[in-house]
C-alpha atoms as a PDB file:
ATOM      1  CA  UNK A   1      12.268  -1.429  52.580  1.00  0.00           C
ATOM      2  CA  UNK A   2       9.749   0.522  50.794  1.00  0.00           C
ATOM      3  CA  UNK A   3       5.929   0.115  51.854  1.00  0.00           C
ATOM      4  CA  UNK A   4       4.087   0.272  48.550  1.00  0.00           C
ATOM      5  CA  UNK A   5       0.686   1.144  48.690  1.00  0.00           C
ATOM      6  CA  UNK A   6      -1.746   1.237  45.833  1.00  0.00           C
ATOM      7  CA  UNK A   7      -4.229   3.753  45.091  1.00  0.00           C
ATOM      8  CA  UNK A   8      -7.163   3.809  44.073  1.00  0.00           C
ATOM      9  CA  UNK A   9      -8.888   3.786  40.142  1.00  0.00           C
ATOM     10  CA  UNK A  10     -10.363   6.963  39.349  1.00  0.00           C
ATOM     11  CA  UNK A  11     -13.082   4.872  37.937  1.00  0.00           C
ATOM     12  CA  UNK A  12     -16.988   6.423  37.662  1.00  0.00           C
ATOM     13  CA  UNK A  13     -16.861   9.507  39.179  1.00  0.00           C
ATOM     14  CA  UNK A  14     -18.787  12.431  37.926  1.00  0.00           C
ATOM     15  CA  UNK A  15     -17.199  16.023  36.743  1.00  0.00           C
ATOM     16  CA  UNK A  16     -17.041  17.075  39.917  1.00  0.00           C
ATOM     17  CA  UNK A  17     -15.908  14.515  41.920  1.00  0.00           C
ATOM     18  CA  UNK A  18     -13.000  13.752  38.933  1.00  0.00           C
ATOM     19  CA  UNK A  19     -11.871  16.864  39.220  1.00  0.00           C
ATOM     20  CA  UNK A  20     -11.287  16.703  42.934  1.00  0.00           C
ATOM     21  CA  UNK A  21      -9.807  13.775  43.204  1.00  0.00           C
ATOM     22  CA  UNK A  22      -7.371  14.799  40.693  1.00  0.00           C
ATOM     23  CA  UNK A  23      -6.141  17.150  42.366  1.00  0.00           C
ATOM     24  CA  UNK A  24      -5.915  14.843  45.705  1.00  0.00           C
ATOM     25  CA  UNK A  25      -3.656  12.097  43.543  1.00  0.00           C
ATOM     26  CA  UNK A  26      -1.339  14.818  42.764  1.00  0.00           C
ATOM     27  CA  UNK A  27      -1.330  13.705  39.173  1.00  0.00           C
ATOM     28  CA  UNK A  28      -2.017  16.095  35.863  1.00  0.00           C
ATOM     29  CA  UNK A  29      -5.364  15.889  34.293  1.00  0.00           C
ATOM     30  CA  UNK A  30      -3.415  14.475  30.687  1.00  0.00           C
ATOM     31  CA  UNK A  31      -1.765  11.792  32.525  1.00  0.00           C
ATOM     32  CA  UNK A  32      -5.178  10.262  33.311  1.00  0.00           C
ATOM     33  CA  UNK A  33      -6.751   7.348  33.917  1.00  0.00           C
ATOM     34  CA  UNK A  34      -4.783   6.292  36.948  1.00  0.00           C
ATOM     35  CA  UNK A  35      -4.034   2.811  37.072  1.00  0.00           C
ATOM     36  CA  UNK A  36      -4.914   0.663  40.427  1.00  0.00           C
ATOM     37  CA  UNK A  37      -1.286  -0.462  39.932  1.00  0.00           C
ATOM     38  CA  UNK A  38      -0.033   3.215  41.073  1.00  0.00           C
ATOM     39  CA  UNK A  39       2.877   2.339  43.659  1.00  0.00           C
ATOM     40  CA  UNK A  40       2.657   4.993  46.691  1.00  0.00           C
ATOM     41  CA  UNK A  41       6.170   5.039  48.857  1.00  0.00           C
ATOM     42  CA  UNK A  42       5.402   6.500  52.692  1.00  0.00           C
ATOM     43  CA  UNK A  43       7.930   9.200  53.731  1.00  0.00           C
ATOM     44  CA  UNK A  44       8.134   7.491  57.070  1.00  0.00           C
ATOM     45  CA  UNK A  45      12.109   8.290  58.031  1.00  0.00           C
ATOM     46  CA  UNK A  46      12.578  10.749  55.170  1.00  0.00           C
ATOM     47  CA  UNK A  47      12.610  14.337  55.232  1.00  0.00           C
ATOM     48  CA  UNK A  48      10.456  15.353  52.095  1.00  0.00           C
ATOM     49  CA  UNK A  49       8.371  18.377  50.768  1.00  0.00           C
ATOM     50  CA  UNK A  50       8.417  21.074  48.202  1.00  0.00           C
ATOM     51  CA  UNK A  51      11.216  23.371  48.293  1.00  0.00           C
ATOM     52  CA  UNK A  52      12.129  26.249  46.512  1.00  0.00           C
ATOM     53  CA  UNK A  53      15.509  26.997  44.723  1.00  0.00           C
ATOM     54  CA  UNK A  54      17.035  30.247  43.832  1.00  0.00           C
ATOM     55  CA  UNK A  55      17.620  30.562  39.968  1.00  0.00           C
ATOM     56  CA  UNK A  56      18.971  34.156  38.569  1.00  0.00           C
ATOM     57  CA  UNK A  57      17.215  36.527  40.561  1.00  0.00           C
ATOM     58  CA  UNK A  58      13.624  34.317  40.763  1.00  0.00           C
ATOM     59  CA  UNK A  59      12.552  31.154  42.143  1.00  0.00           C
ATOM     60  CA  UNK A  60      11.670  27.537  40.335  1.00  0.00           C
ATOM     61  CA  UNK A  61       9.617  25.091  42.695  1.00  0.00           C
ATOM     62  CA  UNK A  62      10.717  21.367  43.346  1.00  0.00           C
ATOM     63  CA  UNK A  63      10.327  18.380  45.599  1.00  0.00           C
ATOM     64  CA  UNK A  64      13.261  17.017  47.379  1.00  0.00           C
ATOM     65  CA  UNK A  65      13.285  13.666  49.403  1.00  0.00           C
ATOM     66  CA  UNK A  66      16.440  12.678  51.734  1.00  0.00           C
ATOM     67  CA  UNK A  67      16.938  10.169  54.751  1.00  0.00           C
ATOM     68  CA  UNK A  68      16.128  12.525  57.834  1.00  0.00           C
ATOM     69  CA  UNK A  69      19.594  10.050  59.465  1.00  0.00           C
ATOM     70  CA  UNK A  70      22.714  11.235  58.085  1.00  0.00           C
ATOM     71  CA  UNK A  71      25.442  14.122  57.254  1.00  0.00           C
ATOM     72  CA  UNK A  72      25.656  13.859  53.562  1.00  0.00           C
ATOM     73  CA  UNK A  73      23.775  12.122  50.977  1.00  0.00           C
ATOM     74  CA  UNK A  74      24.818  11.315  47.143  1.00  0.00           C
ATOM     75  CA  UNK A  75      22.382  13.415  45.055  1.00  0.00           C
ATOM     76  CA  UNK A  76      20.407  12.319  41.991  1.00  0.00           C
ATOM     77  CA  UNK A  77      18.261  14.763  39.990  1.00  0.00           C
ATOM     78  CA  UNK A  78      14.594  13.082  38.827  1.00  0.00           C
ATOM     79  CA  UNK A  79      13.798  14.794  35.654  1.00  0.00           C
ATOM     80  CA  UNK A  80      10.055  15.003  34.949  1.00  0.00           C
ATOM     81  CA  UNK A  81       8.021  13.063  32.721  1.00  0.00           C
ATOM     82  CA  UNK A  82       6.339  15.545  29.763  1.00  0.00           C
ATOM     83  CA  UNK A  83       3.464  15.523  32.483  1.00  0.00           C
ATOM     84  CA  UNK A  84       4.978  17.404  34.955  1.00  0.00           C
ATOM     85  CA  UNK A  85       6.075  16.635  38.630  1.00  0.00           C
ATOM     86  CA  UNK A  86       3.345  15.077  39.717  1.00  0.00           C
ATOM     87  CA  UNK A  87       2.828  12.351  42.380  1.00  0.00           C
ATOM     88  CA  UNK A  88       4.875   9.561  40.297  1.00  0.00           C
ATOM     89  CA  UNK A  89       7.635  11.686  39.985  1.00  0.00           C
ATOM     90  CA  UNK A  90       7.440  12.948  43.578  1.00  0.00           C
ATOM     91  CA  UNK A  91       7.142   9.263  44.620  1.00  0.00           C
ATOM     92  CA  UNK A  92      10.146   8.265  42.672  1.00  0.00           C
ATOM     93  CA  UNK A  93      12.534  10.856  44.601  1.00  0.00           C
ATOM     94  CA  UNK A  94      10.986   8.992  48.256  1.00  0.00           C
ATOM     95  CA  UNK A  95      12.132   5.521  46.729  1.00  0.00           C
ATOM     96  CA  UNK A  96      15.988   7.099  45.894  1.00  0.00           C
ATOM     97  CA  UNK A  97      15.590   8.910  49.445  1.00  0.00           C
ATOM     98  CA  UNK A  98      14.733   5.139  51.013  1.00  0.00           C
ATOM     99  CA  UNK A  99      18.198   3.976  49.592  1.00  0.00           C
ATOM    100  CA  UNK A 100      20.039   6.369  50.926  1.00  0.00           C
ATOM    101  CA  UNK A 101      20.233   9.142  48.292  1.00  0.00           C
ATOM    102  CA  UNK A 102      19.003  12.950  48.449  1.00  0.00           C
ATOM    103  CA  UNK A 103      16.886  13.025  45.036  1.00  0.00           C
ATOM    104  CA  UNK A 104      15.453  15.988  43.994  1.00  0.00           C
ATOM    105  CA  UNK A 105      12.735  16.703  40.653  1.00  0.00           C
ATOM    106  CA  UNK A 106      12.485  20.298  39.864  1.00  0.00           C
ATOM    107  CA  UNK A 107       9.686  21.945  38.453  1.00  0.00           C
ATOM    108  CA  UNK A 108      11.499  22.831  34.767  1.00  0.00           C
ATOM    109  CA  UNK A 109       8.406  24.218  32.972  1.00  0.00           C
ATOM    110  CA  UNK A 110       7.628  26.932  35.646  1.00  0.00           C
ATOM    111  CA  UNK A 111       8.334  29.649  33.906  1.00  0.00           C
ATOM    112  CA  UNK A 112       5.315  28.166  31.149  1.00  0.00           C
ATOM    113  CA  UNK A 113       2.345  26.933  32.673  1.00  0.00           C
ATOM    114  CA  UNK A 114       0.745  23.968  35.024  1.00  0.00           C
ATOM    115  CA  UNK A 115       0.498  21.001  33.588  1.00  0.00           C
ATOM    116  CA  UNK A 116      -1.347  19.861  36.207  1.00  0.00           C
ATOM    117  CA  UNK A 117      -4.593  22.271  34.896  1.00  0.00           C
ATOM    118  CA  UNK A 118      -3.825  21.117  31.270  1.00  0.00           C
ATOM    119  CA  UNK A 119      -6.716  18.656  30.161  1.00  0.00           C
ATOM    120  CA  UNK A 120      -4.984  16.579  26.890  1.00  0.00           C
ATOM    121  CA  UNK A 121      -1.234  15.741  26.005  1.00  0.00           C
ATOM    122  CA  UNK A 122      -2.164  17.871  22.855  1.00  0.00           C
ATOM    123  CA  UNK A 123      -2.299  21.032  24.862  1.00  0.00           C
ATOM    124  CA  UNK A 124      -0.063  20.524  26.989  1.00  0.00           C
ATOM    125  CA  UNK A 125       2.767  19.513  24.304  1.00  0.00           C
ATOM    126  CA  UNK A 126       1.508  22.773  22.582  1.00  0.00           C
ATOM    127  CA  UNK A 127       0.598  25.277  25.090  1.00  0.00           C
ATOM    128  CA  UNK A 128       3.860  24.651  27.503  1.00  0.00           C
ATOM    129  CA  UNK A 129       6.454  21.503  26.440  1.00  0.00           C
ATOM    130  CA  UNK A 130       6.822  23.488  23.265  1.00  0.00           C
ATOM    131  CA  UNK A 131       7.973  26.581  25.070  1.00  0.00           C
ATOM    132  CA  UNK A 132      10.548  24.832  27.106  1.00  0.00           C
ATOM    133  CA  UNK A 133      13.981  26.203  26.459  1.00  0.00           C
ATOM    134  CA  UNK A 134      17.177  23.372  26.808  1.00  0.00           C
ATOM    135  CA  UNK A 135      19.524  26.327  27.645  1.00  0.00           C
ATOM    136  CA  UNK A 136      17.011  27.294  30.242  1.00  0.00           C
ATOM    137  CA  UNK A 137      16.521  23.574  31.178  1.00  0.00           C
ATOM    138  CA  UNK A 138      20.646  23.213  31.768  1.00  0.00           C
ATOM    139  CA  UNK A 139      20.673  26.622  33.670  1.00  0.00           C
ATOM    140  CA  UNK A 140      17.918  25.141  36.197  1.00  0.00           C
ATOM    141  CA  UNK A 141      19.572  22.183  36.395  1.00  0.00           C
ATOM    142  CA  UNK A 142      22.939  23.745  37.746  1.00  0.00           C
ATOM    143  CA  UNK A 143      20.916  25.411  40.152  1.00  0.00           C
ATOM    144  CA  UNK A 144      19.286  22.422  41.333  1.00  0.00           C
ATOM    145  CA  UNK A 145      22.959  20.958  41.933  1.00  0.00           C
ATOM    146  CA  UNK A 146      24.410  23.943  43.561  1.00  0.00           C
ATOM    147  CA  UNK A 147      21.064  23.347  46.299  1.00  0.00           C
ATOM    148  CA  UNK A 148      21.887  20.168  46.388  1.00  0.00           C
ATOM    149  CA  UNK A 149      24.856  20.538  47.629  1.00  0.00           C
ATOM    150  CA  UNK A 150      24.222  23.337  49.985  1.00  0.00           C
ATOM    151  CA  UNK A 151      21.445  21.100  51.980  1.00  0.00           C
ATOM    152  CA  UNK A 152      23.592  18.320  52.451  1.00  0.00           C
ATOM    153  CA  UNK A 153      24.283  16.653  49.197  1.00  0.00           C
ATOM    154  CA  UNK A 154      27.299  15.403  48.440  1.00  0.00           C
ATOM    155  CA  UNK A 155      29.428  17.449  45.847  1.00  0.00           C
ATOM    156  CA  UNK A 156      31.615  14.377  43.945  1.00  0.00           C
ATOM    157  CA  UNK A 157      28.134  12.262  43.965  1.00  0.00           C
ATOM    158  CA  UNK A 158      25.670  13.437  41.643  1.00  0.00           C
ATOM    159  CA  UNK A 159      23.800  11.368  38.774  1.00  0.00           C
ATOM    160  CA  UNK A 160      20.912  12.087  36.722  1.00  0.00           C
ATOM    161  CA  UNK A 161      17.567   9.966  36.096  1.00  0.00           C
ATOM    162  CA  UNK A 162      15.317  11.058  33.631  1.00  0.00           C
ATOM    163  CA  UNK A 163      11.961   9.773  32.229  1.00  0.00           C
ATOM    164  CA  UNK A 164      10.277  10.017  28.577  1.00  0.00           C
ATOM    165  CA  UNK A 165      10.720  14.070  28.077  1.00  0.00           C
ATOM    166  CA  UNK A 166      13.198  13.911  30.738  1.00  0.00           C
ATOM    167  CA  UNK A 167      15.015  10.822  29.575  1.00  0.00           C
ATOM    168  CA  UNK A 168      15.728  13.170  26.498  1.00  0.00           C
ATOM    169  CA  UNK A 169      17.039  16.049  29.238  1.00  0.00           C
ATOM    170  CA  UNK A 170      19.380  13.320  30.693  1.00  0.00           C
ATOM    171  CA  UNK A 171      21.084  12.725  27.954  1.00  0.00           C
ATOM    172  CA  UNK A 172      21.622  16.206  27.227  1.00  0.00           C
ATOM    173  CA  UNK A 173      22.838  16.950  30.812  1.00  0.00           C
ATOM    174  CA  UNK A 174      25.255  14.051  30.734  1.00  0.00           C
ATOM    175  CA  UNK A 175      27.063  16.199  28.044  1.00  0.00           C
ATOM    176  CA  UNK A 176      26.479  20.198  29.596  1.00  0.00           C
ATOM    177  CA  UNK A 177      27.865  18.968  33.131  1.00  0.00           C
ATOM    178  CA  UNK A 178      31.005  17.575  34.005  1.00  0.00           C
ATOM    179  CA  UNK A 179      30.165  17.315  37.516  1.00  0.00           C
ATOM    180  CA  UNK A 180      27.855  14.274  36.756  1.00  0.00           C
ATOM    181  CA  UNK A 181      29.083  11.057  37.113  1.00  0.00           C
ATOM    182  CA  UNK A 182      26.247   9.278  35.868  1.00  0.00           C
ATOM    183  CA  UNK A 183      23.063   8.962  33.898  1.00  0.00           C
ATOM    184  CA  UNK A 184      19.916   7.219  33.203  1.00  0.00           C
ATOM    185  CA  UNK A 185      17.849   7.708  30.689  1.00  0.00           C
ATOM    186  CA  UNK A 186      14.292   5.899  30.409  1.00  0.00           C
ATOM    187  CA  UNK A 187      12.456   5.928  27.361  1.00  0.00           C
ATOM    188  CA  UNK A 188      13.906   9.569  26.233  1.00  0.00           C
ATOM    189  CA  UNK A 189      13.274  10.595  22.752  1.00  0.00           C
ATOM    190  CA  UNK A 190      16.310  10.379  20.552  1.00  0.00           C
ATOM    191  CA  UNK A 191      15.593  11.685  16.823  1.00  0.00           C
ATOM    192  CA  UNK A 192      13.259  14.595  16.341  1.00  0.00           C
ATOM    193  CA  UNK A 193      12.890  18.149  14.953  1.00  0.00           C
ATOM    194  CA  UNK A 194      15.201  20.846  16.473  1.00  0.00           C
ATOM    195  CA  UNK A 195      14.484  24.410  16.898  1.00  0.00           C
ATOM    196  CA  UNK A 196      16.347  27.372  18.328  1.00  0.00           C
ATOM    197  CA  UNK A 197      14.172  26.258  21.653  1.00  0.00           C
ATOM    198  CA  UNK A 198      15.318  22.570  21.471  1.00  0.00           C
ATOM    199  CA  UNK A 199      18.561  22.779  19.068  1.00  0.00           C
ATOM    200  CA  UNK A 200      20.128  19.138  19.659  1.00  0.00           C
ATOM    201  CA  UNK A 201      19.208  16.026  19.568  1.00  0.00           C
ATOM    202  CA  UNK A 202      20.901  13.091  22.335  1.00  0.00           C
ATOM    203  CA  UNK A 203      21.956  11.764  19.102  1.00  0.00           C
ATOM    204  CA  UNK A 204      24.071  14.873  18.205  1.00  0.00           C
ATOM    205  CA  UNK A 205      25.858  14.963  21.450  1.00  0.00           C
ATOM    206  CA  UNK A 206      25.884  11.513  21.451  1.00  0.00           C
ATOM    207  CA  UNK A 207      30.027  11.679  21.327  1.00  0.00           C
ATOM    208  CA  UNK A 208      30.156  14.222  23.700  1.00  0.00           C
ATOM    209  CA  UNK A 209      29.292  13.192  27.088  1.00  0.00           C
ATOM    210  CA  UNK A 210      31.308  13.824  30.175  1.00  0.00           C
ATOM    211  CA  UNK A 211      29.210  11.063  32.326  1.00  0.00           C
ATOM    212  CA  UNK A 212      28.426   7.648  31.062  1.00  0.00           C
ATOM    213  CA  UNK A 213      24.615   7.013  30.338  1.00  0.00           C
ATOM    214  CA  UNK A 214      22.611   3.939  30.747  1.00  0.00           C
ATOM    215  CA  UNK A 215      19.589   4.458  28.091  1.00  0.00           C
ATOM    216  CA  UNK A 216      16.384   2.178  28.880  1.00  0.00           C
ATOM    217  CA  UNK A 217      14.208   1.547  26.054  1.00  0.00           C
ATOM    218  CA  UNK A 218      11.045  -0.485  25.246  1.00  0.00           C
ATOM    219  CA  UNK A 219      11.397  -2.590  22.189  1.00  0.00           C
ATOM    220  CA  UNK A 220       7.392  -1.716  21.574  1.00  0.00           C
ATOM    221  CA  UNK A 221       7.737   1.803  21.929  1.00  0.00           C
ATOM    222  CA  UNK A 222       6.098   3.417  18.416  1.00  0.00           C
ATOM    223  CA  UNK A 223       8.002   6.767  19.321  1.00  0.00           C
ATOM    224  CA  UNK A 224      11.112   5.863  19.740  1.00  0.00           C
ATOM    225  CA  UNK A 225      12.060   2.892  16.775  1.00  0.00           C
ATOM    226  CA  UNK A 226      14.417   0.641  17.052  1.00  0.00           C
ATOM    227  CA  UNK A 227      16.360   2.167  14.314  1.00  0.00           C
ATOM    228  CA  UNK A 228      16.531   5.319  16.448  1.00  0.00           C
ATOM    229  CA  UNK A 229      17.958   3.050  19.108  1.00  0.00           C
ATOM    230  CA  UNK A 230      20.212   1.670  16.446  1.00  0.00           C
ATOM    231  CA  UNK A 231      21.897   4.859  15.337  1.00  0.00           C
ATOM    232  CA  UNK A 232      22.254   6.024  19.247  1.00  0.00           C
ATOM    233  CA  UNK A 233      24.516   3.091  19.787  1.00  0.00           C
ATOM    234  CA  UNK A 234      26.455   3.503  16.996  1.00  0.00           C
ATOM    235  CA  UNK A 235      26.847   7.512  17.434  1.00  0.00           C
ATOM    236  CA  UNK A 236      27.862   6.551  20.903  1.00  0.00           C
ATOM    237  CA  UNK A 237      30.943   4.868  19.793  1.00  0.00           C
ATOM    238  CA  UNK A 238      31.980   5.781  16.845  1.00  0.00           C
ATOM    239  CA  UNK A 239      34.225   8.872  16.476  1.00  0.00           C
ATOM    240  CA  UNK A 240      33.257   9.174  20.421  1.00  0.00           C
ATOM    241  CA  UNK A 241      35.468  12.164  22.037  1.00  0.00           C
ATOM    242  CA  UNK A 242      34.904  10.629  25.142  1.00  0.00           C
ATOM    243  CA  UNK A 243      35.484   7.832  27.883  1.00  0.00           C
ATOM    244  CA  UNK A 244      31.694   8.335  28.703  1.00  0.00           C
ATOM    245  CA  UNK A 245      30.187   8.495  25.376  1.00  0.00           C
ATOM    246  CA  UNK A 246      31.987   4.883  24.436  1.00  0.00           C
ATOM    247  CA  UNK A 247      31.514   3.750  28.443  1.00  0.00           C
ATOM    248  CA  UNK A 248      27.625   4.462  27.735  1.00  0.00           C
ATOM    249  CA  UNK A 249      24.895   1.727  26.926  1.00  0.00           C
ATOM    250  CA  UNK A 250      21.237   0.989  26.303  1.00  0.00           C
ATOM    251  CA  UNK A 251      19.039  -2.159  27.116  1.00  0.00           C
ATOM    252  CA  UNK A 252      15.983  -2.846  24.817  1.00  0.00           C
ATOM    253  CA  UNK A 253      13.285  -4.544  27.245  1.00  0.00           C
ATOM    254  CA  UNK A 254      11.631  -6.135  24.165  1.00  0.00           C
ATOM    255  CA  UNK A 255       8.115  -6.239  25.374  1.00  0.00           C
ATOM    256  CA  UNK A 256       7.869  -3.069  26.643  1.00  0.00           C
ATOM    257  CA  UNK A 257       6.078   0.060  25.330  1.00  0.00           C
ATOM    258  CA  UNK A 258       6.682   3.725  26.363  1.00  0.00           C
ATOM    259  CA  UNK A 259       6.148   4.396  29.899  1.00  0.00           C
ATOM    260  CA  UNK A 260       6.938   1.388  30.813  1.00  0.00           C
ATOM    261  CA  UNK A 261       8.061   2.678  34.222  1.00  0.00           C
ATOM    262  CA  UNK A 262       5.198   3.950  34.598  1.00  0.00           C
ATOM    263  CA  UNK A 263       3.350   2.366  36.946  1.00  0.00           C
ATOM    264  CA  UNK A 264      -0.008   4.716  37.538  1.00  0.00           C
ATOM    265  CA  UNK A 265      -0.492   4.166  33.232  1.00  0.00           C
ATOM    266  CA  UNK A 266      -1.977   1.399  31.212  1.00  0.00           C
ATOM    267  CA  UNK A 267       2.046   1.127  29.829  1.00  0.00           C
ATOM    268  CA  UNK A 268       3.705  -0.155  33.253  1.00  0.00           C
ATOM    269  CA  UNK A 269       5.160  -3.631  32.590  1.00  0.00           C
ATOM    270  CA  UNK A 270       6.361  -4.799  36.276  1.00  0.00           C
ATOM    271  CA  UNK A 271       9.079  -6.732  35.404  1.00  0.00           C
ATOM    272  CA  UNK A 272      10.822  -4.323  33.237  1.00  0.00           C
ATOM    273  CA  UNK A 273      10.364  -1.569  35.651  1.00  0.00           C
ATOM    274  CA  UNK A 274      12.008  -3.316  39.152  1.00  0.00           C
ATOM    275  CA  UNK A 275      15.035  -4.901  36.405  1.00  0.00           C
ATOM    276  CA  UNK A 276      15.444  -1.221  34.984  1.00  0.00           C
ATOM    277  CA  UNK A 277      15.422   0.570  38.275  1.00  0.00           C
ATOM    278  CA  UNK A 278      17.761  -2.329  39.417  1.00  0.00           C
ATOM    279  CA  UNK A 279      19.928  -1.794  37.204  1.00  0.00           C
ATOM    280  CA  UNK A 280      19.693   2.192  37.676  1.00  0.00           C
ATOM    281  CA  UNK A 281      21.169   1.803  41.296  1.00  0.00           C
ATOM    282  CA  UNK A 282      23.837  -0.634  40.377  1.00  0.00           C
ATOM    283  CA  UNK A 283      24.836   1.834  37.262  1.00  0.00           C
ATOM    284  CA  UNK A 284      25.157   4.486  39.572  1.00  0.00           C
ATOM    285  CA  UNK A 285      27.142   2.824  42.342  1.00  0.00           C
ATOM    286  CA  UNK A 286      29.251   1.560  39.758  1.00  0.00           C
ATOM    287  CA  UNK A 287      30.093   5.369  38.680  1.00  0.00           C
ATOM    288  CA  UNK A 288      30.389   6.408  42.114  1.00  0.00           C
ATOM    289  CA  UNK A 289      26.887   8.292  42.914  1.00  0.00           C
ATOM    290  CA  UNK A 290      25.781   6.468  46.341  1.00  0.00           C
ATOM    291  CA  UNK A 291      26.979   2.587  47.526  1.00  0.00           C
END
């Protein structure tokens, strides 16, 4: 059983004092304000800490949390929010590792900057999301696996989880690797402009996946419209090349906005967080990643 803790506001401090306890909530400067409804999951019987993982000839940082009982461990990779791997991400791989699973959120915009030292979303999307390469994205991702599996991860069990810019990476991955057996995709953009950086859409590879995805979606989300949604599910199934593209599926929580998983933003909505992360574990026992 998890032991949620919450932290605290970082409510009427001055310059100073913001600035240091930013960097003591693990969280990147655009993400704030922190919300006093921030979950915080102990690491009591978990092995978990920052790693590093060989890439080409260089090194890409991550944080990897597994049960410190056991031989083996179904993996799942925890793609990043656009803010980084910061404490919620981190604190997402310790509630996988409590179930049983050896989750692991790599740090995929190394190679571009810190979004922890990046003050607004409007930087940051500029100065380092913008810069983020997919084919560099799927190359890191590999080499997350192939860790993985060399530190006790279990090489027939490995799903993806992705959330907001990484929700958008899930679906991608779902249809680069056909060693996943199983996505999910939170709130990850579906239309938008493509550039030799980002060149696809989800909704281009949409009939192309070799692991079934399970997109979550807020039906208040102004980013991502319901006629977006729409045209996914459709594109899913029709002409679909694949078992997993027609196998895949996406809830609309109807209330919810972006980030609705969220729980250190003004955006978390409870009870469509626990029902979608519910739902997450029994999507990916059901395709063979943990149970």
């Amino acid at each position: 059983m998890n032991d949620f803790k919450s932290l605290r506001p970082l409510s009427g401090l001055n310059r100073r004092q913001f600035f240091s306890a930013t960097a003591c909530s693990g969280f990147a400067l655009a993400a704030l304000p922190i919300s006093a409804s921030t979950i915080r999951t102990d690491n009591l019987g978990l092995t978990a800490h920052n790693i590093k993982i060989p890439v080409g000839g260089e090194e890409i940082a991550a944080y990897a949390a597994w049960p410190k009982i056991g031989k083996s461990f179904p993996v799942i990779l925890v793609i990043q929010e656009i803010f980084g791997v910061h404490e919620h991400i981190k604190d997402v791989c310790r509630r996988f590792a409590k179930l049983g699973y050896l989750a692991i959120a790599p740090d995929l915009y190394q190679r571009q900057g810190n979004p922890a030292a990046v003050p607004d979303i409007t930087t940051l999307q500029r100065e380092i999301v913008s810069r983020v390469h997919d084919a560099q994205v799927m190359t890191d991702l590999d080499a997350t696996i192939a860790w993985a599996i060399q530190n006790k991860g279990r090489t027939n069990q490995v799903g993806i989880t992705g959330f907001c810019w990484g929700g958008r990476i899930t679906w991608l991955y779902a249809a680069h690797n056909p060693n996943i057996k199983a996505g999910v995709a939170w709130y990850g953009r579906l239309l938008g402009q493509i550039s030799p950086i980002t060149p696809h859409n989800p909704i281009d590879i949409a009939g192309k996946l070799q692991a079934p995805v399970l997109g979550l979606y807020g039906g208040r989300d102004s980013g991502i419209t319901q006629d977006a949604v729409t045209a996914m599910r459709y594109a899913l199934q029709a002409g679909a090349s694949s078992n997993a593209s027609r196998a895949s599926q996406i809830i609309v929580y109807p209330n919810a906005e972006h980030g609705f998983n969220a729980d250190y933003r003004a955006s978390y909505r409870a009870e469509d967080a626990q029902a979608g992360f519910a739902l997450s574990l029994a999507w990916f026992k059901d395709h063979g990643v943990g149970g």
